[in-house]
Protein backbone atom coordinates (compact mmCIF):
# COMPACT_ATOMS: atom_id res chain seq x y z
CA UNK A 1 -39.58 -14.29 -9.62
CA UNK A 2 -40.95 -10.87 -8.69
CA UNK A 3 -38.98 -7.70 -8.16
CA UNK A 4 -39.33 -7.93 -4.27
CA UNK A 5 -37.60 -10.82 -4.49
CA UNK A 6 -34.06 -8.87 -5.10
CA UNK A 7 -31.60 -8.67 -2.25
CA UNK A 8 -27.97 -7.47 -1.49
CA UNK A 9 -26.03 -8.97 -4.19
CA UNK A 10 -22.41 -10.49 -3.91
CA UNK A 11 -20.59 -11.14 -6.61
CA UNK A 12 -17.54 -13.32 -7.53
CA UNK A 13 -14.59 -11.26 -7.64
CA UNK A 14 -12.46 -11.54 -11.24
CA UNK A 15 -8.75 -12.03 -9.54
CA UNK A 16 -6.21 -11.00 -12.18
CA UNK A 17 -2.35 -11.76 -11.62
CA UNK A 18 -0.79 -8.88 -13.25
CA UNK A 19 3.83 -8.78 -13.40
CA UNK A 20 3.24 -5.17 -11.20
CA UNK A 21 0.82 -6.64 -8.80
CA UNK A 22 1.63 -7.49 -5.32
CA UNK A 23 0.59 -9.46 -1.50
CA UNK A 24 -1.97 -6.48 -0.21
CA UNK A 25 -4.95 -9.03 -1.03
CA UNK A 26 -3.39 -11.26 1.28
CA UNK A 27 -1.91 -9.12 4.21
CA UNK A 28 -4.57 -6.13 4.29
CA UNK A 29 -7.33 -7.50 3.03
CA UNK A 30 -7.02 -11.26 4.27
CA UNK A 31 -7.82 -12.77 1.03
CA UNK A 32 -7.55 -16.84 0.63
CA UNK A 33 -5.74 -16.75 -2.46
CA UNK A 34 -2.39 -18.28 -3.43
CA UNK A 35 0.54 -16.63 -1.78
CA UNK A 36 2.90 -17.74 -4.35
CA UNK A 37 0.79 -15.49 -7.10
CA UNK A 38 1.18 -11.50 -7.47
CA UNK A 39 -2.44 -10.32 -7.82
CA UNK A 40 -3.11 -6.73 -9.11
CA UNK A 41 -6.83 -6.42 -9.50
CA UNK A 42 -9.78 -7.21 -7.81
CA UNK A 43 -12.96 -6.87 -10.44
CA UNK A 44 -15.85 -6.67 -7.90
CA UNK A 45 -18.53 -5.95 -10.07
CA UNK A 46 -18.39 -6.09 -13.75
CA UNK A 47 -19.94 -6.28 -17.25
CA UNK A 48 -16.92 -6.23 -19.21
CA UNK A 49 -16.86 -8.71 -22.45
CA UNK A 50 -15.60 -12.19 -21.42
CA UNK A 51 -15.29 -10.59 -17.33
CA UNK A 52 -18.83 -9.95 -16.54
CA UNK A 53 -19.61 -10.78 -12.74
CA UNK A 54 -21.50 -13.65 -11.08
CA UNK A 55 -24.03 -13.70 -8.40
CA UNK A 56 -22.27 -15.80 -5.48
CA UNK A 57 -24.86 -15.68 -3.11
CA UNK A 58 -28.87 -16.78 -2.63
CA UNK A 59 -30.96 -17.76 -5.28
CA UNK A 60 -29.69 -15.91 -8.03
CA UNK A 61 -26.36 -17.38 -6.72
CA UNK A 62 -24.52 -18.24 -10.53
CA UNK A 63 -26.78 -15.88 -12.92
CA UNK A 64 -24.09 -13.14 -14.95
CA UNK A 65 -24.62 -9.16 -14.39
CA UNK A 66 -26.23 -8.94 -17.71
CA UNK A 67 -28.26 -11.79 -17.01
CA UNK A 68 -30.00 -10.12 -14.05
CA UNK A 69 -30.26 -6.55 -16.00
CA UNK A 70 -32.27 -8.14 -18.71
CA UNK A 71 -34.65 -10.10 -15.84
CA UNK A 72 -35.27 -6.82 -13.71
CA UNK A 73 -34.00 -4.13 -15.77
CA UNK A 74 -34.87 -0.59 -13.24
CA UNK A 75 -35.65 -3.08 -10.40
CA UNK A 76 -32.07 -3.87 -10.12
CA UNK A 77 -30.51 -0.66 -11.34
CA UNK A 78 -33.41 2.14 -11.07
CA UNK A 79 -35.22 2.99 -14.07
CA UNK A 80 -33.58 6.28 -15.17
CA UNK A 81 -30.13 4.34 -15.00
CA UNK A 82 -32.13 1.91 -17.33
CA UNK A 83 -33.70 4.43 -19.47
CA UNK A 84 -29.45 5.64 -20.29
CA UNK A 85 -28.06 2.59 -19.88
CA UNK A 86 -29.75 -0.41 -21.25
CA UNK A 87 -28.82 -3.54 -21.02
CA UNK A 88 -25.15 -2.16 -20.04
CA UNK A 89 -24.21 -1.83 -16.39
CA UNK A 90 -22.57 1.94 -16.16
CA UNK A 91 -19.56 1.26 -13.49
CA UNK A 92 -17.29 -1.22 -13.23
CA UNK A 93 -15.70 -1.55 -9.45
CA UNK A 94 -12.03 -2.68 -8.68
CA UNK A 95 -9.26 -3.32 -5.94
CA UNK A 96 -5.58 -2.81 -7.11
CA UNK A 97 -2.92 -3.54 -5.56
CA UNK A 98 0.96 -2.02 -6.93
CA UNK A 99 4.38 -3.43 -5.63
CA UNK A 100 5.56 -1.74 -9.30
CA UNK A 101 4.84 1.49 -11.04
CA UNK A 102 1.87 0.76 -13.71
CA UNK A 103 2.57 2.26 -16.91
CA UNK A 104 1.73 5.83 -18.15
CA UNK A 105 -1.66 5.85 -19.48
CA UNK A 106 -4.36 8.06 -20.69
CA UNK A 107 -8.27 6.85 -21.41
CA UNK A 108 -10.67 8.63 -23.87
CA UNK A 109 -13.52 10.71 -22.97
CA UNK A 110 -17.35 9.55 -23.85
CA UNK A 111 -17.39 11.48 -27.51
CA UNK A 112 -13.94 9.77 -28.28
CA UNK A 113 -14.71 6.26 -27.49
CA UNK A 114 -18.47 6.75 -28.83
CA UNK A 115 -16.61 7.83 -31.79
CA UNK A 116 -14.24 5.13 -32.51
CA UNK A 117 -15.87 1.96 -30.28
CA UNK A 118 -19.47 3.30 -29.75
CA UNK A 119 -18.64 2.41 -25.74
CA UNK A 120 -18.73 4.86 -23.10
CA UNK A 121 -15.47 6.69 -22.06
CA UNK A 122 -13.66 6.05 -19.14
CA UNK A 123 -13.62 8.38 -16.22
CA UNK A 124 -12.40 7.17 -12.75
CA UNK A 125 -11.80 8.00 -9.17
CA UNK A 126 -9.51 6.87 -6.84
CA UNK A 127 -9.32 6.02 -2.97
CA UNK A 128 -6.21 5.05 -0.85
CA UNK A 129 -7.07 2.13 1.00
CA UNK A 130 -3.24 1.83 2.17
CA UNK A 131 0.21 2.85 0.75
CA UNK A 132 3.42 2.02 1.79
CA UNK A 133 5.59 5.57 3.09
CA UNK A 134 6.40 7.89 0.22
CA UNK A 135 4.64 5.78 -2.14
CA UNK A 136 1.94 7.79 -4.53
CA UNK A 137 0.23 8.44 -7.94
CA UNK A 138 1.05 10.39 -11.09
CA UNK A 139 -1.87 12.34 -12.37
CA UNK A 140 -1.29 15.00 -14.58
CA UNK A 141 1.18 17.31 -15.66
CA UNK A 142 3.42 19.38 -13.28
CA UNK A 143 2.77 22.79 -15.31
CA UNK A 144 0.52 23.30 -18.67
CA UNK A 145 2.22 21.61 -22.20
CA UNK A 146 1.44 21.32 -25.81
CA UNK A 147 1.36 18.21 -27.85
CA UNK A 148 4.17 18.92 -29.39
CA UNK A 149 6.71 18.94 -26.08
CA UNK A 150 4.31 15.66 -24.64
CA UNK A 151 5.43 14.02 -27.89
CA UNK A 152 9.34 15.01 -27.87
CA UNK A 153 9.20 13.34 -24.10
CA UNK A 154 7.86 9.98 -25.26
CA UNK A 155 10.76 10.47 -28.07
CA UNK A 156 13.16 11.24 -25.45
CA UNK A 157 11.84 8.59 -22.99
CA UNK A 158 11.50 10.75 -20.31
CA UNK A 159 7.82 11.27 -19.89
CA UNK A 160 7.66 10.44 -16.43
CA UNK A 161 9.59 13.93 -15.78
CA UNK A 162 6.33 15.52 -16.98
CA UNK A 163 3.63 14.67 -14.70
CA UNK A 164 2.71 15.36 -11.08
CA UNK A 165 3.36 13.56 -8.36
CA UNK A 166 0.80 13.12 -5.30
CA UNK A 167 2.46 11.28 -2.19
CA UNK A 168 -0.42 9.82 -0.50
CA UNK A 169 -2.40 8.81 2.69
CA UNK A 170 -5.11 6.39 3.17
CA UNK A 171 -8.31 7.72 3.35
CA UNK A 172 -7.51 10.33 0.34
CA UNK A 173 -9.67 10.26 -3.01
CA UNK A 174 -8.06 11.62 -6.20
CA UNK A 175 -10.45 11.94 -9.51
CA UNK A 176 -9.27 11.23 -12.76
CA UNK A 177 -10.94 12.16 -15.85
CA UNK A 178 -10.98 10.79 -18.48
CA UNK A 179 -7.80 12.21 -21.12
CA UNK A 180 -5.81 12.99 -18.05
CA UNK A 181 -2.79 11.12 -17.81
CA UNK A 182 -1.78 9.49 -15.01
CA UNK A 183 -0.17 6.04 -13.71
CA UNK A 184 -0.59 4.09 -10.22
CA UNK A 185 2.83 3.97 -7.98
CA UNK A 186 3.97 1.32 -6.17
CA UNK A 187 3.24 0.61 -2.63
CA UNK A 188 -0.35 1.46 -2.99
CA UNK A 189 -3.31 -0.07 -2.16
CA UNK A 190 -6.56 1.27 -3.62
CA UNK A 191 -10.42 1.13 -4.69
CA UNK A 192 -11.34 2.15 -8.39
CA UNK A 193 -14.82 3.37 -9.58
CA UNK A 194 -14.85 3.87 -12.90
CA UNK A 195 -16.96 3.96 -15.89
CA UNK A 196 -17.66 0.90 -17.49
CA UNK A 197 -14.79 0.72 -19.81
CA UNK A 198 -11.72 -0.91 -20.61
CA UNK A 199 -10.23 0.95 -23.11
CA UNK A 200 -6.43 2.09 -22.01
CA UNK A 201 -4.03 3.66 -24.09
CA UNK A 202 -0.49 3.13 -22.86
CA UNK A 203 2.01 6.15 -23.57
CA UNK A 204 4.88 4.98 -21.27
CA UNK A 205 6.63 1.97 -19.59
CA UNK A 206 9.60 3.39 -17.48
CA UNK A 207 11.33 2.11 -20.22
CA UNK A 208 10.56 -1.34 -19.10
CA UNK A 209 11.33 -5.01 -21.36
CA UNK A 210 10.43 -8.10 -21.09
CA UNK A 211 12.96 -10.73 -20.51
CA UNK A 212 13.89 -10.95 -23.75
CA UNK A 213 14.42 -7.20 -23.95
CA UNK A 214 11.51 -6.16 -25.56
CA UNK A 215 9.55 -3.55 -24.47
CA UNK A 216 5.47 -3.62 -24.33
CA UNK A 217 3.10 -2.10 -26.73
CA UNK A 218 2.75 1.49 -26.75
CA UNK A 219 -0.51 3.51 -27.92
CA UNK A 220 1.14 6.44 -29.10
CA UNK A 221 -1.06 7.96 -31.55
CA UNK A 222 -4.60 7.25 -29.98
CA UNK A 223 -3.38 8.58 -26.91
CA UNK A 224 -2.49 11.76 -28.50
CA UNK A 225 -5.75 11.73 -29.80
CA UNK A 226 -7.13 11.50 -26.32
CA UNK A 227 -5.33 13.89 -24.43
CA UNK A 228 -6.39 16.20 -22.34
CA UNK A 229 -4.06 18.88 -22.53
CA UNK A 230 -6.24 21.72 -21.07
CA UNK A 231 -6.80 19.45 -17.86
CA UNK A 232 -8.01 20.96 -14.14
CA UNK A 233 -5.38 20.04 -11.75
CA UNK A 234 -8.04 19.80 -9.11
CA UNK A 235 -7.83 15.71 -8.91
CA UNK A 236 -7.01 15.39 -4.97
CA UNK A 237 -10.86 15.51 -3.85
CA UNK A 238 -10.81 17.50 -0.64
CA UNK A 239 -13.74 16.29 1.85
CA UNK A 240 -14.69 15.97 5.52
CA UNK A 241 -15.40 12.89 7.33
CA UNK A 242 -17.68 12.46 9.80
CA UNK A 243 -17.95 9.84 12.16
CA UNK A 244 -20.80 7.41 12.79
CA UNK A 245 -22.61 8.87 9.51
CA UNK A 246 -22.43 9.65 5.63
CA UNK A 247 -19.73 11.85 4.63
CA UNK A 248 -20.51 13.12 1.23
CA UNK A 249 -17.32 13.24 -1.05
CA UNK A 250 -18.15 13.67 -4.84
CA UNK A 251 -21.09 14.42 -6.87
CA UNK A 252 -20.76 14.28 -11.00
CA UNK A 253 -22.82 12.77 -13.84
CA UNK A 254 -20.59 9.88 -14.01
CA UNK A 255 -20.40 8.58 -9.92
CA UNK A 256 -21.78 9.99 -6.68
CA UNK A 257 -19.23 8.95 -4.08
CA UNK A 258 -19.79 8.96 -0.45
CA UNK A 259 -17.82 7.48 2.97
CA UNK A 260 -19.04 5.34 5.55
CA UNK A 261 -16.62 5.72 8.65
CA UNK A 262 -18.42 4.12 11.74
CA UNK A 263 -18.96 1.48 14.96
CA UNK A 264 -22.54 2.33 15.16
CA UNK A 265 -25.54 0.91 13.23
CA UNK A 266 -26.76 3.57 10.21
CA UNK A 267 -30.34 3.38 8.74
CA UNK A 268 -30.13 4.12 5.01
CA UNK A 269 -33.13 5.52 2.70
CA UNK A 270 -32.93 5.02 -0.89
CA UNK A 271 -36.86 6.83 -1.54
CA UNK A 272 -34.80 9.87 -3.11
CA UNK A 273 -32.46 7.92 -5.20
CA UNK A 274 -33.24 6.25 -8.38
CA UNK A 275 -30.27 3.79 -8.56
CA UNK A 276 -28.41 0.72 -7.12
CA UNK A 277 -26.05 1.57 -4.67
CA UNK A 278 -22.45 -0.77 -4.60
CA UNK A 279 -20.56 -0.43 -0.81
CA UNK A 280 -16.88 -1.37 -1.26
CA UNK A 281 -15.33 -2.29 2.25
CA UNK A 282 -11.83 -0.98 3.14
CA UNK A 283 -11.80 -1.70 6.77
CA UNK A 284 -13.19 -4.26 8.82
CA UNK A 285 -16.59 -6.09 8.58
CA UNK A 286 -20.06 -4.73 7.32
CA UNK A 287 -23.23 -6.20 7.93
CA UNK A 288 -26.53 -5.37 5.55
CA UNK A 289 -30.15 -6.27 6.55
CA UNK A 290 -33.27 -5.72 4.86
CA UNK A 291 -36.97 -6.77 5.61
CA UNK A 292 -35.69 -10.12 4.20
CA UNK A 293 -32.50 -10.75 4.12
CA UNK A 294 -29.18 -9.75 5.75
CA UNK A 295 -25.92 -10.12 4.23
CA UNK A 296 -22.10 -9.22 5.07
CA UNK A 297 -18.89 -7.97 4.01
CA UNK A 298 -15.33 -7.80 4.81
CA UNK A 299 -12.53 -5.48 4.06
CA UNK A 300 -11.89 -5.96 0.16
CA UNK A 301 -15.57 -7.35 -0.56
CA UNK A 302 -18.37 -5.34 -2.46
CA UNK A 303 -22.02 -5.47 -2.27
CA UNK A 304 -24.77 -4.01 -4.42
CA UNK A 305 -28.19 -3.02 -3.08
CA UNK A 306 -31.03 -3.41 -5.92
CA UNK A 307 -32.45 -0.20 -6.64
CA UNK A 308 -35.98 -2.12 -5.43
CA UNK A 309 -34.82 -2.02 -1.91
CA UNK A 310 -36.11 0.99 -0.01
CA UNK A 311 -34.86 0.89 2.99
CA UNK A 312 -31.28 -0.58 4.60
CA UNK A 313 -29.85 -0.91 8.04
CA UNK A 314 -25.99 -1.13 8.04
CA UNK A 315 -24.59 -2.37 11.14
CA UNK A 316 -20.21 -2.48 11.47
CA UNK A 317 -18.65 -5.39 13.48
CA UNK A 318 -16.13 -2.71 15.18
CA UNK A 319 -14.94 0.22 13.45
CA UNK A 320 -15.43 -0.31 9.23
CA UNK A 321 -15.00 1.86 6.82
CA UNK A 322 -17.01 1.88 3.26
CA UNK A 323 -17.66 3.49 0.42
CA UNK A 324 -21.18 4.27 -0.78
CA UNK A 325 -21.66 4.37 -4.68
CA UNK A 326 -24.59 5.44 -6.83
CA UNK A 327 -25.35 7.45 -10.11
């Protein structure tokens, strides 16, 4: 095998049933999965311990993530992100769907979990693929606190009367970084791109038990630790979208972000870019060719274009929408 051998790579998404999750995967994004089952996440691309993806299509079709990183190394995610990164892939890519409120949670920046797991933070950003009216997300607090009040709320049980809340729209992007606290509402549908990390500490449950009335584990005292409480409030990404090309919407060190909304074919160039690129579909059905190949999603599917490949030619089925990933 030789690098020009790489192609668009799908991957087997990691379905998790989760108590909050909800029928979105089903009804919005057409998903063949059991209707009887609430499903909350969609892991589309991952490297996760025990939840690393697998190649579902051509010949690479059952080879892990880490597998293929070792083989190619900056063939398949560009040589700089190789040079940083290793054998570790740097994002991990999700759907979630809410019907309930997710708990109140914060993550820990890159020094912090270097620190304590010697794993990269976790800083993520949002987008509203659909969300039922008035639903929306928590994200920060309402006006500038101290640890000491943030504490006496958990005491009091009453944290949620901290924190902003964003009603949202489809189509809007919020950022999240990482010691900001913040929790999913129900009713809404969205794609995650985060750094690859798993590490959540949970502050607050709505006061929420089990059926046998005992509340979940809280993470009181690393979350303390990880706060944030000198946050921006700046986390609704403001952006324009163009039509029939590439809207940029965010640039940082951790994710460049941009939006594909479009019925006509777009030729992509990669020349400048020293990275894979991952397209997450939110609406309707993508098509990718190369020289060699040609591959296709559908709303709720991911792809990831080997940093070897050059040159792309997306072509819609109707009017899609995607987003366009790289570091």
């Amino acid at each position: 095998m030789n690098a020009t051998s790489l192609y668009p790579l799908k991957f087997k998404p990691i379905v998790k049933e989760k108590i909050w999750g909800g029928k979105k995967f089903l009804t919005v994004f057409k998903k063949l999965l059991n209707p009887s089952i609430k499903y909350g996440e969609s892991w589309e691309i991952s490297d996760i311990e025990d939840d690393v993806s697998i190649v579902e299509n051509g010949f690479l079709s059952e080879n892990e993530l880490t597998e293929l990183i070792e083989l190619y190394m900056g063939e398949l995610v560009g040589d700089s992100v190789y040079n940083t990164y290793g054998l570790a892939f740097p994002l991990l890519f999700k759907f979630i769907d809410a019907s309930d409120d997710l708990s109140v949670q914060v993550h820990p920046n890159d020094e912090l979990a270097y620190t304590k797991y010697e794993q990269q933070g976790k800083t993520e950003i949002w987008y509203v693929v659909d969300a039922d009216p008035g639903a929306g997300l928590y994200i920060g607090f309402k006006e500038k606190i101290d640890s000491k009040i943030f504490k006496e709320s958990i005491d009091n049980g009453n944290v949620d009367q901290l924190l902003q809340f964003f009603p949202v729209q489809k189509g809007e992007f919020y950022f999240i970084p990482a010691g900001t606290v913040h929790a999913i509402g129900k009713g809404v549908l969205l794609a995650e791109i985060q750094q690859s990390s798993d590490i959540t500490y949970r502050i607050f449950d709505w006061n929420r038990v089990d059926d046998e009335g005992n509340p979940r584990e809280l993470h009181i005292e690393d979350a303390m630790e990880a706060i944030n409480f000198e946050e921006d409030d700046l986390f609704k990404v403001e952006y324009d979208e163009f039509y029939n090309e590439t809207s940029p919407v965010f640039r940082s060190d951790f994710f460049n972000i941009n939006l594909l909304s479009f019925e006509q074919p777009i030729q992509k160039s990669f020349i400048k870019i020293d990275s894979f690129v991952v397209y997450m579909c939110t609406e309707g059905e993508v098509h990718f060719f190369t020289e060699e190949h040609h591959e296709r999603i559908f709303a709720g599917e991911s792809i990831l274009i080997p940093a070897s490949i050059s040159d792309l030619d997306i072509v819609p089925n109707g009017k899609s929408k995607v987003l366009e990933i790289y570091l």
